[in-house]
C-alpha atoms as a PDB file:
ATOM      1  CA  UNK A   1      -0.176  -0.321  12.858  1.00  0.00           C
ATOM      2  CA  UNK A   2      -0.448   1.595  15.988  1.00  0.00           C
ATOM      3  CA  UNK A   3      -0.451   4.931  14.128  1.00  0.00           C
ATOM      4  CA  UNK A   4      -3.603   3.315  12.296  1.00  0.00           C
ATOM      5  CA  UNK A   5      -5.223   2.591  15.318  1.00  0.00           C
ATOM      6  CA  UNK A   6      -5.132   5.782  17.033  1.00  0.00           C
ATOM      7  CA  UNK A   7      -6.000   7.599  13.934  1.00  0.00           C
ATOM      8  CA  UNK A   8      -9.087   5.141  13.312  1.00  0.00           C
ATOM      9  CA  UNK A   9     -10.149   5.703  17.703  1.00  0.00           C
ATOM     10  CA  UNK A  10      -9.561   9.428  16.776  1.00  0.00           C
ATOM     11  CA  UNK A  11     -11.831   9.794  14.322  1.00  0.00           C
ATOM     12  CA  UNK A  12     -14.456   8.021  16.038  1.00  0.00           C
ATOM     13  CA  UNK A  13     -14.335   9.573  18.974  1.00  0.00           C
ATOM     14  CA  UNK A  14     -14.350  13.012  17.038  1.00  0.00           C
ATOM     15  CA  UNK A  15     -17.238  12.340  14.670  1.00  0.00           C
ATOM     16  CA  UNK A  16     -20.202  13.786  15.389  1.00  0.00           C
ATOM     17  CA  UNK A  17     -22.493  11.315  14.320  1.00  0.00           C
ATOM     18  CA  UNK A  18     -21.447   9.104  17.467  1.00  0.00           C
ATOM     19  CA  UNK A  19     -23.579  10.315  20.044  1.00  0.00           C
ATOM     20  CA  UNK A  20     -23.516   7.890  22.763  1.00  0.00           C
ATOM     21  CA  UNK A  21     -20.602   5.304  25.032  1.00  0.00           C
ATOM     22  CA  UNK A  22     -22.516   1.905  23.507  1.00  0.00           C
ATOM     23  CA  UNK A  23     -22.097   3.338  19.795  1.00  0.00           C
ATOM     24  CA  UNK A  24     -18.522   4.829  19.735  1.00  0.00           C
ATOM     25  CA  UNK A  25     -17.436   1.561  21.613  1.00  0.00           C
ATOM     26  CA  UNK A  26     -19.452  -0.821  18.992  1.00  0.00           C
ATOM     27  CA  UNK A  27     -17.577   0.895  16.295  1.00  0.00           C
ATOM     28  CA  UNK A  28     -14.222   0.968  18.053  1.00  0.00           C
ATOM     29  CA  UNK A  29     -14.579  -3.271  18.439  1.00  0.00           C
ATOM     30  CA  UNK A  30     -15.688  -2.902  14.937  1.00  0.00           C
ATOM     31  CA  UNK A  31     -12.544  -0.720  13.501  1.00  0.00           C
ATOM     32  CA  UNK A  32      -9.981  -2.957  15.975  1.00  0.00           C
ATOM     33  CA  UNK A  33     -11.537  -6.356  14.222  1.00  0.00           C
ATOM     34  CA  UNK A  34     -11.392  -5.297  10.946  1.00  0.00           C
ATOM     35  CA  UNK A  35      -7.838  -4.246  11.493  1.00  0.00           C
ATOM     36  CA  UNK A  36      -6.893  -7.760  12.660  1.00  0.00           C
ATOM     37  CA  UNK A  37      -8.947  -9.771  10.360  1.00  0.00           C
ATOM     38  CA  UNK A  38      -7.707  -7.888   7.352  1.00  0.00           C
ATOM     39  CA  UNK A  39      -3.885  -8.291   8.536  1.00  0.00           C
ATOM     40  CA  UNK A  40      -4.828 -11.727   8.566  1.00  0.00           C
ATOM     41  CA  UNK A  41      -4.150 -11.637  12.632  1.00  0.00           C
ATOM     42  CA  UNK A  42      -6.699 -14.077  13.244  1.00  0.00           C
ATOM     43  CA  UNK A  43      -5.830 -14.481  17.129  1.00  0.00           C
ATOM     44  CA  UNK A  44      -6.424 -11.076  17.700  1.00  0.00           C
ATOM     45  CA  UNK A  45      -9.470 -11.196  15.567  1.00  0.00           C
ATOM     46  CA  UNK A  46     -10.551 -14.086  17.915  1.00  0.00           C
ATOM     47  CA  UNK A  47     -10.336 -12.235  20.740  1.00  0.00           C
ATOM     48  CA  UNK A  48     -13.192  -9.409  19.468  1.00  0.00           C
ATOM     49  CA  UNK A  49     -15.383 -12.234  18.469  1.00  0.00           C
ATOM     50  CA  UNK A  50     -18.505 -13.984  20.106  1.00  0.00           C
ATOM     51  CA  UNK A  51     -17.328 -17.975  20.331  1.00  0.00           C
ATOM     52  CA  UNK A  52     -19.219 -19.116  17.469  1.00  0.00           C
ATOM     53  CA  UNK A  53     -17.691 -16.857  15.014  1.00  0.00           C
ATOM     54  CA  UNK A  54     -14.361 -18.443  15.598  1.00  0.00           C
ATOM     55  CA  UNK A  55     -15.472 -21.427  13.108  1.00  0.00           C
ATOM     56  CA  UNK A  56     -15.192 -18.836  10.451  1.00  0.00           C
ATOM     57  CA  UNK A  57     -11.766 -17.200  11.666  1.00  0.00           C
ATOM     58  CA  UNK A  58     -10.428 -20.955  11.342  1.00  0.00           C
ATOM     59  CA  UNK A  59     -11.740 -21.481   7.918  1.00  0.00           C
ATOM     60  CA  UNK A  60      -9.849 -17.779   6.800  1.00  0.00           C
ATOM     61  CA  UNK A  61      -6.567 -18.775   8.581  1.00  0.00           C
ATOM     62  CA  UNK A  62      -6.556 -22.109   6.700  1.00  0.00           C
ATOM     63  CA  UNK A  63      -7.271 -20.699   3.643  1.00  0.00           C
ATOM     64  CA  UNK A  64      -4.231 -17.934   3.872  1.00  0.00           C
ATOM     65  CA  UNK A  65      -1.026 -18.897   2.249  1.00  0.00           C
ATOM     66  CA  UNK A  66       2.670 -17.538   2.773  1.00  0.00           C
ATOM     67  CA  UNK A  67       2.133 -15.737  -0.612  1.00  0.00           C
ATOM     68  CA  UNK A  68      -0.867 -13.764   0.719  1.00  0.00           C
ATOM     69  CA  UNK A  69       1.267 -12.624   3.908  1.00  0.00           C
ATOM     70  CA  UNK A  70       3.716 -11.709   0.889  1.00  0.00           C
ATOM     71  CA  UNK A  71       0.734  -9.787  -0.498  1.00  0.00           C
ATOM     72  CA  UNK A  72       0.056  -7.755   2.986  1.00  0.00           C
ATOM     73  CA  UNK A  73       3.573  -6.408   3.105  1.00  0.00           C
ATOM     74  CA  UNK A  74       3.221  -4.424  -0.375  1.00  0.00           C
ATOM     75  CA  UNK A  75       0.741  -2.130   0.839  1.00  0.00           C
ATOM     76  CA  UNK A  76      -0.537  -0.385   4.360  1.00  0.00           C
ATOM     77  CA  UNK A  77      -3.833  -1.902   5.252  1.00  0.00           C
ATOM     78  CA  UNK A  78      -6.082   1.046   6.408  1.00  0.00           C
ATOM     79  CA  UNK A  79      -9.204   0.846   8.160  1.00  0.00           C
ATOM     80  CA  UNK A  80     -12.290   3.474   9.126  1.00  0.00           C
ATOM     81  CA  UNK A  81     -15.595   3.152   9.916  1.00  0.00           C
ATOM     82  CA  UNK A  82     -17.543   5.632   8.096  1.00  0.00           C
ATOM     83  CA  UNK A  83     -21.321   4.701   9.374  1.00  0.00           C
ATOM     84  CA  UNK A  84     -23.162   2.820  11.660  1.00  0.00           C
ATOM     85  CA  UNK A  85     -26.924   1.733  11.653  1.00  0.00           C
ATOM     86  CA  UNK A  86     -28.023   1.238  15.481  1.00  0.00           C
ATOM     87  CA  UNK A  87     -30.712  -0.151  17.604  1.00  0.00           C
ATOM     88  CA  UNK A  88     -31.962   1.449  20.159  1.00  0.00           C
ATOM     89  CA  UNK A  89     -34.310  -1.716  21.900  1.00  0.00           C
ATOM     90  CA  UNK A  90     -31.317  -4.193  20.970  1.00  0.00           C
ATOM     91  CA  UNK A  91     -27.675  -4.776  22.079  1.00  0.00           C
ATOM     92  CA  UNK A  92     -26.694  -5.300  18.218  1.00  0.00           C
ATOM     93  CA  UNK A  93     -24.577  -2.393  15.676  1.00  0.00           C
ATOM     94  CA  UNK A  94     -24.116  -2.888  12.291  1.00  0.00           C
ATOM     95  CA  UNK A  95     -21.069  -1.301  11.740  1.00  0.00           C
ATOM     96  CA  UNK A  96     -19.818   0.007   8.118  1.00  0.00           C
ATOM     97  CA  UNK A  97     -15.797  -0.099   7.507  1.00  0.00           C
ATOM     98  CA  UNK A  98     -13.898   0.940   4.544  1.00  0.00           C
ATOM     99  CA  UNK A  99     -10.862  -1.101   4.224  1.00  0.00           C
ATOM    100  CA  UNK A 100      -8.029  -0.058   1.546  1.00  0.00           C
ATOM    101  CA  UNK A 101      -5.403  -2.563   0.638  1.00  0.00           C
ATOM    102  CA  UNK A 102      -6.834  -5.865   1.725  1.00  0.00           C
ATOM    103  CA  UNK A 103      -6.367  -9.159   0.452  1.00  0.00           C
ATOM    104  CA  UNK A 104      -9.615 -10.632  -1.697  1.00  0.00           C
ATOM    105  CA  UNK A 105     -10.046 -14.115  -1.399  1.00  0.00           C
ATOM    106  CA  UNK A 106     -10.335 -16.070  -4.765  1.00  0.00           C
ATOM    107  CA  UNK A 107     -11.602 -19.632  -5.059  1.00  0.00           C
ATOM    108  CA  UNK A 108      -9.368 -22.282  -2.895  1.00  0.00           C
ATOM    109  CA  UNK A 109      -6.101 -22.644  -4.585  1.00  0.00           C
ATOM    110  CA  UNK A 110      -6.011 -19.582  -6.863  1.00  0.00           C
ATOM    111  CA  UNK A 111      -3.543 -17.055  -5.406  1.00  0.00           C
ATOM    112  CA  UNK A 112      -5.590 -14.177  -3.940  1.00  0.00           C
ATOM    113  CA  UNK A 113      -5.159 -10.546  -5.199  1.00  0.00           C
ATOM    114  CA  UNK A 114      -4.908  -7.610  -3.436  1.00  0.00           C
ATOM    115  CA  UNK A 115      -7.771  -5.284  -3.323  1.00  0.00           C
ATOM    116  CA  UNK A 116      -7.465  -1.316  -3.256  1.00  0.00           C
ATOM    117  CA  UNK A 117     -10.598  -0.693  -0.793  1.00  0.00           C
ATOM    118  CA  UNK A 118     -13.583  -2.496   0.095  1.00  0.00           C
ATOM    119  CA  UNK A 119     -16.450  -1.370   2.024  1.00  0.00           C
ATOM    120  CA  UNK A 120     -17.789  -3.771   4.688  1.00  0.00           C
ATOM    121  CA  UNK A 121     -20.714  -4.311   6.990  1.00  0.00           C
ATOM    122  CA  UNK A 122     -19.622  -5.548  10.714  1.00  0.00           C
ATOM    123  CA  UNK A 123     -22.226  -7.011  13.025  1.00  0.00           C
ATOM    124  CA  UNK A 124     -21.194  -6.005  16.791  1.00  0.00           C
ATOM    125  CA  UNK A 125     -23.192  -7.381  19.699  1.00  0.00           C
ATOM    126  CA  UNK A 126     -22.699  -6.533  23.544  1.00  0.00           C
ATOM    127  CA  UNK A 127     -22.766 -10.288  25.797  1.00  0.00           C
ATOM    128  CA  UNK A 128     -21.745  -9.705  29.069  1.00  0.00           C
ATOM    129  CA  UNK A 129     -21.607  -5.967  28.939  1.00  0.00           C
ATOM    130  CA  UNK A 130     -18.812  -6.429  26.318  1.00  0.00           C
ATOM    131  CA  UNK A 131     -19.288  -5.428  22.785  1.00  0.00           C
ATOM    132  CA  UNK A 132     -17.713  -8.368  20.349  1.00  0.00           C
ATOM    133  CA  UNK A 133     -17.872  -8.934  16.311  1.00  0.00           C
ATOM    134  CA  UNK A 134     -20.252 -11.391  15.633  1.00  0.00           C
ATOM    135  CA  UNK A 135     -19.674 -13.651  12.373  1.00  0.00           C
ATOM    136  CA  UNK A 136     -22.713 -15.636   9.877  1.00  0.00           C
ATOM    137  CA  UNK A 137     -19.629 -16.015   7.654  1.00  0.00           C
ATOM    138  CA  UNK A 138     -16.627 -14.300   6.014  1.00  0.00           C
ATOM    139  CA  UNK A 139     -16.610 -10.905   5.681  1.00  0.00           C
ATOM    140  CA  UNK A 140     -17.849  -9.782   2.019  1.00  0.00           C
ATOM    141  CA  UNK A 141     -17.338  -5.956   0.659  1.00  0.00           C
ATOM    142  CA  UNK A 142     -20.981  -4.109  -0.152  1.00  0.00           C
ATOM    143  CA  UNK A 143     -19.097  -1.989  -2.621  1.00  0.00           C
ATOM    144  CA  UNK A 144     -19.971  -3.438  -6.409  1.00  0.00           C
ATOM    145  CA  UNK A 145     -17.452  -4.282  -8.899  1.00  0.00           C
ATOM    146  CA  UNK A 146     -17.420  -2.092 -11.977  1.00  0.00           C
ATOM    147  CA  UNK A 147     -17.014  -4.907 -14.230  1.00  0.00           C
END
């Protein structure tokens, strides 16, 4: 996990699309929540998140079963942001992270299945001088199905 973590703050900080301090730390917050979330680490996912997201982060953790921690040990989740879409007038990021081997929710009750990568958009706003995830719901991959 820590291995994934420096590799994911090394390749932001080495990508040369990044050009300034507020948009290489948005997509850090962005890369270190979508590494919790998608471990299903919801505490630590709290901790990255503006209050009123945490409503959401309660409705994931009570939604996750022993079977879908199961699911999390087969594979190594990896996570890397790969784009960002700034704002120069605002304080708000939208931050775009590929996730591989993630667990996809199904309806409630179904067992969920584990997905081989998703791609994701991440809302990041700065409050206080602090950059945190901001949540309108669960997160919900941009990449289409081929079906």
């Amino acid at each position: 996990m820590k291995k994934l973590l420096l590799t994911s703050v090394i390749i932001v900080l080495t990508s040369c699309s990044l050009t300034s301090a507020d948009d290489s730390a948005a997509t850090a917050i962005a890369e270190q929540w979508a590494t919790a979330f998608f471990s299903c680490d919801y505490h630590e996912a709290a901790a990255l998140c503006t209050p009123e997201s945490e409503r959401w982060l309660r409705f994931a953790a009570s939604n996750t079963t022993e079977h879908d921690l199961a699911l999390l040990q087969e594979k190594t989740l990896e996570v890397a942001a790969t784009d960002f879409f700034p704002d120069a007038n605002d304080t708000l990021r939208v931050v775009e992270v590929e996730v591989r081997n993630f667990l996809q929710p199904t309806v409630v009750g179904a067992p969920s299945v584990l997905q081989e990568e998703g791609v994701f958009h991440i809302c990041v706003v700065k409050r206080g001088g602090q950059w945190l995830v901001r949540m309108a719901g669960l997160p919900r991959s941009e990449r289409q199905s081929r079906d």
